[in-house]
C-alpha atoms as a PDB file:
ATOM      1  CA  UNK A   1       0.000   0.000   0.000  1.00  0.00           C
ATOM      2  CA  UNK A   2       1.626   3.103  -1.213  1.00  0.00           C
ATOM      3  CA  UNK A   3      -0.121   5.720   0.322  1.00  0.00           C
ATOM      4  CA  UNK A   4      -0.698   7.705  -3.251  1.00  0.00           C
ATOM      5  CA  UNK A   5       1.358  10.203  -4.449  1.00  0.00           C
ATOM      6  CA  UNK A   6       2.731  12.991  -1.955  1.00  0.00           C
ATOM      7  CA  UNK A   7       2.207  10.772   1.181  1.00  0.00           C
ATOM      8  CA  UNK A   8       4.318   9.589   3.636  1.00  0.00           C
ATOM      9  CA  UNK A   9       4.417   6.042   3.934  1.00  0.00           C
ATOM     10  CA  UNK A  10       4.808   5.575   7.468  1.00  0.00           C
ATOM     11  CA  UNK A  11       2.122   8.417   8.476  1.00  0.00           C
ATOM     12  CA  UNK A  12      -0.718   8.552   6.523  1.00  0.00           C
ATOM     13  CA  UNK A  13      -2.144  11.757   7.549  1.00  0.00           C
ATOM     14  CA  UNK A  14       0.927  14.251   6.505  1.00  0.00           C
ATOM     15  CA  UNK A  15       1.823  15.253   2.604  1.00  0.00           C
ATOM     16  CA  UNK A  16       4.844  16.394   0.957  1.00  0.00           C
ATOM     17  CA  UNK A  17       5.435  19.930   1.032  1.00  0.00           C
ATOM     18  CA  UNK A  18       7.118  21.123  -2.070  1.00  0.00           C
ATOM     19  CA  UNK A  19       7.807  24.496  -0.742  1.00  0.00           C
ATOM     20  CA  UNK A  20      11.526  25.894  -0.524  1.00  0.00           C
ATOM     21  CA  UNK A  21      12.068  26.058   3.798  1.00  0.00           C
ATOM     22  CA  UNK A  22      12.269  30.273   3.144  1.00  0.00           C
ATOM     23  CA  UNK A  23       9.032  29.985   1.407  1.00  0.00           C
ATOM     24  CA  UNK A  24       7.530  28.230   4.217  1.00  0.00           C
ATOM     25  CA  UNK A  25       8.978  29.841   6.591  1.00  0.00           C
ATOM     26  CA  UNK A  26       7.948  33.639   4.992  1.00  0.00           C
ATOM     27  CA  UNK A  27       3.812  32.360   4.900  1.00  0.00           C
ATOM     28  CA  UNK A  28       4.019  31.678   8.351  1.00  0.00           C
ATOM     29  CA  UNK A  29       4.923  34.882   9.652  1.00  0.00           C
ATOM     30  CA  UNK A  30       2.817  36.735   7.751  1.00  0.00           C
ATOM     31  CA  UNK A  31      -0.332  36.982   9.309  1.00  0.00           C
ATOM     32  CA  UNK A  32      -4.055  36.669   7.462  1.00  0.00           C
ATOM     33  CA  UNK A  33      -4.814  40.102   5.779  1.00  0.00           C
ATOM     34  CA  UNK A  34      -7.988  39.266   8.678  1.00  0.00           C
ATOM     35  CA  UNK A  35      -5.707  39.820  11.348  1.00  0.00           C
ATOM     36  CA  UNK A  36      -3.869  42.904  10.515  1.00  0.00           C
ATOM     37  CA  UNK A  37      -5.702  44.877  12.356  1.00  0.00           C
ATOM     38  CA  UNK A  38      -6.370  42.717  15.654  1.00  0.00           C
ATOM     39  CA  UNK A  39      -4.295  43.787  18.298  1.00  0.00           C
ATOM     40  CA  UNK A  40      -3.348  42.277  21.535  1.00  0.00           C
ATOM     41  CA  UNK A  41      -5.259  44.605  24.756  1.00  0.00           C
ATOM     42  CA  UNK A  42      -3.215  45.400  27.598  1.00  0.00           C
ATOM     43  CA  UNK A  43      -0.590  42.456  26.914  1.00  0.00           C
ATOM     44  CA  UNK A  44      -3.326  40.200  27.278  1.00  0.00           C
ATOM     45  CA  UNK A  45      -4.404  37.524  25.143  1.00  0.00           C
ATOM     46  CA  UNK A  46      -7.477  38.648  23.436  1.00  0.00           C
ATOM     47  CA  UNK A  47     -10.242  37.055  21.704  1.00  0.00           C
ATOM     48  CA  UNK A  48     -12.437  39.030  18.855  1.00  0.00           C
ATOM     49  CA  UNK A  49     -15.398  36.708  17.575  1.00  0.00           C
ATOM     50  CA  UNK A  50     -16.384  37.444  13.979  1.00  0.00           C
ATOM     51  CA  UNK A  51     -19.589  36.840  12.267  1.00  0.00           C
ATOM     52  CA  UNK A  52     -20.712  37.874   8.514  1.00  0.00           C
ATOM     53  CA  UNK A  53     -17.471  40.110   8.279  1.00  0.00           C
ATOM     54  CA  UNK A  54     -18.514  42.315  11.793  1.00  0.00           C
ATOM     55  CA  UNK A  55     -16.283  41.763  14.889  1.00  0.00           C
ATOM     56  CA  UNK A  56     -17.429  42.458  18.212  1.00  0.00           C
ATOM     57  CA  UNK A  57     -15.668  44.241  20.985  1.00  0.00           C
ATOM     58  CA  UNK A  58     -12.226  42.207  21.270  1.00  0.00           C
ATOM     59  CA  UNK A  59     -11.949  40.202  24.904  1.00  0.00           C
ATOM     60  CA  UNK A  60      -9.371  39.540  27.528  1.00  0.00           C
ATOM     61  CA  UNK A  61     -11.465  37.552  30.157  1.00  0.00           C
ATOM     62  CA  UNK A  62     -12.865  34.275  29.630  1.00  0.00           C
ATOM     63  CA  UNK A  63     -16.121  35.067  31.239  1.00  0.00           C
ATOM     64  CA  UNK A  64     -16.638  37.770  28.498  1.00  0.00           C
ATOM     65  CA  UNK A  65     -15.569  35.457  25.952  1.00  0.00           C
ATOM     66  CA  UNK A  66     -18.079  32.685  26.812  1.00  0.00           C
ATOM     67  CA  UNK A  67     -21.004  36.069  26.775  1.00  0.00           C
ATOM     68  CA  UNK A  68     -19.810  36.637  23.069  1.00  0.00           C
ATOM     69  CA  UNK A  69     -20.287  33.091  22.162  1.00  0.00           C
ATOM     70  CA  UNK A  70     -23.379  32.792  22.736  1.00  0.00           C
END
């Protein structure tokens, strides 16, 4: 059983990336055009929940967090 073509044999679940490492390595630190303007609050982690391209007011508590979600 081969796996089909780009697989690794030995795990299933991963494919071959055929990006150069710098390539790679320049997509992840760029963030989503989404994100640019998301900012962390007070040094805090912070949450903003998105719906139909509107963001509410961004979070830093979890109790807050769990209000937006619902």
């Amino acid at each position: 059983m081969n796996g089909g073509a780009g697989m690794n044999r030995n795990n299933p679940h991963s494919h071959a990336n055929n990006r150069k490492p710098e390539e790679t390595k320049e997509k992840i630190h760029r963030p989503a055009p989404v994100l640019t303007d998301k900012v962390v609050q007070d040094g805090q982690a912070t949450a903003y929940i998105c719906e139909n391209f509107a963001c509410q007011a961004p979070v830093t508590n979890c109790e807050e967090f769990g209000r937006q979600l619902k």
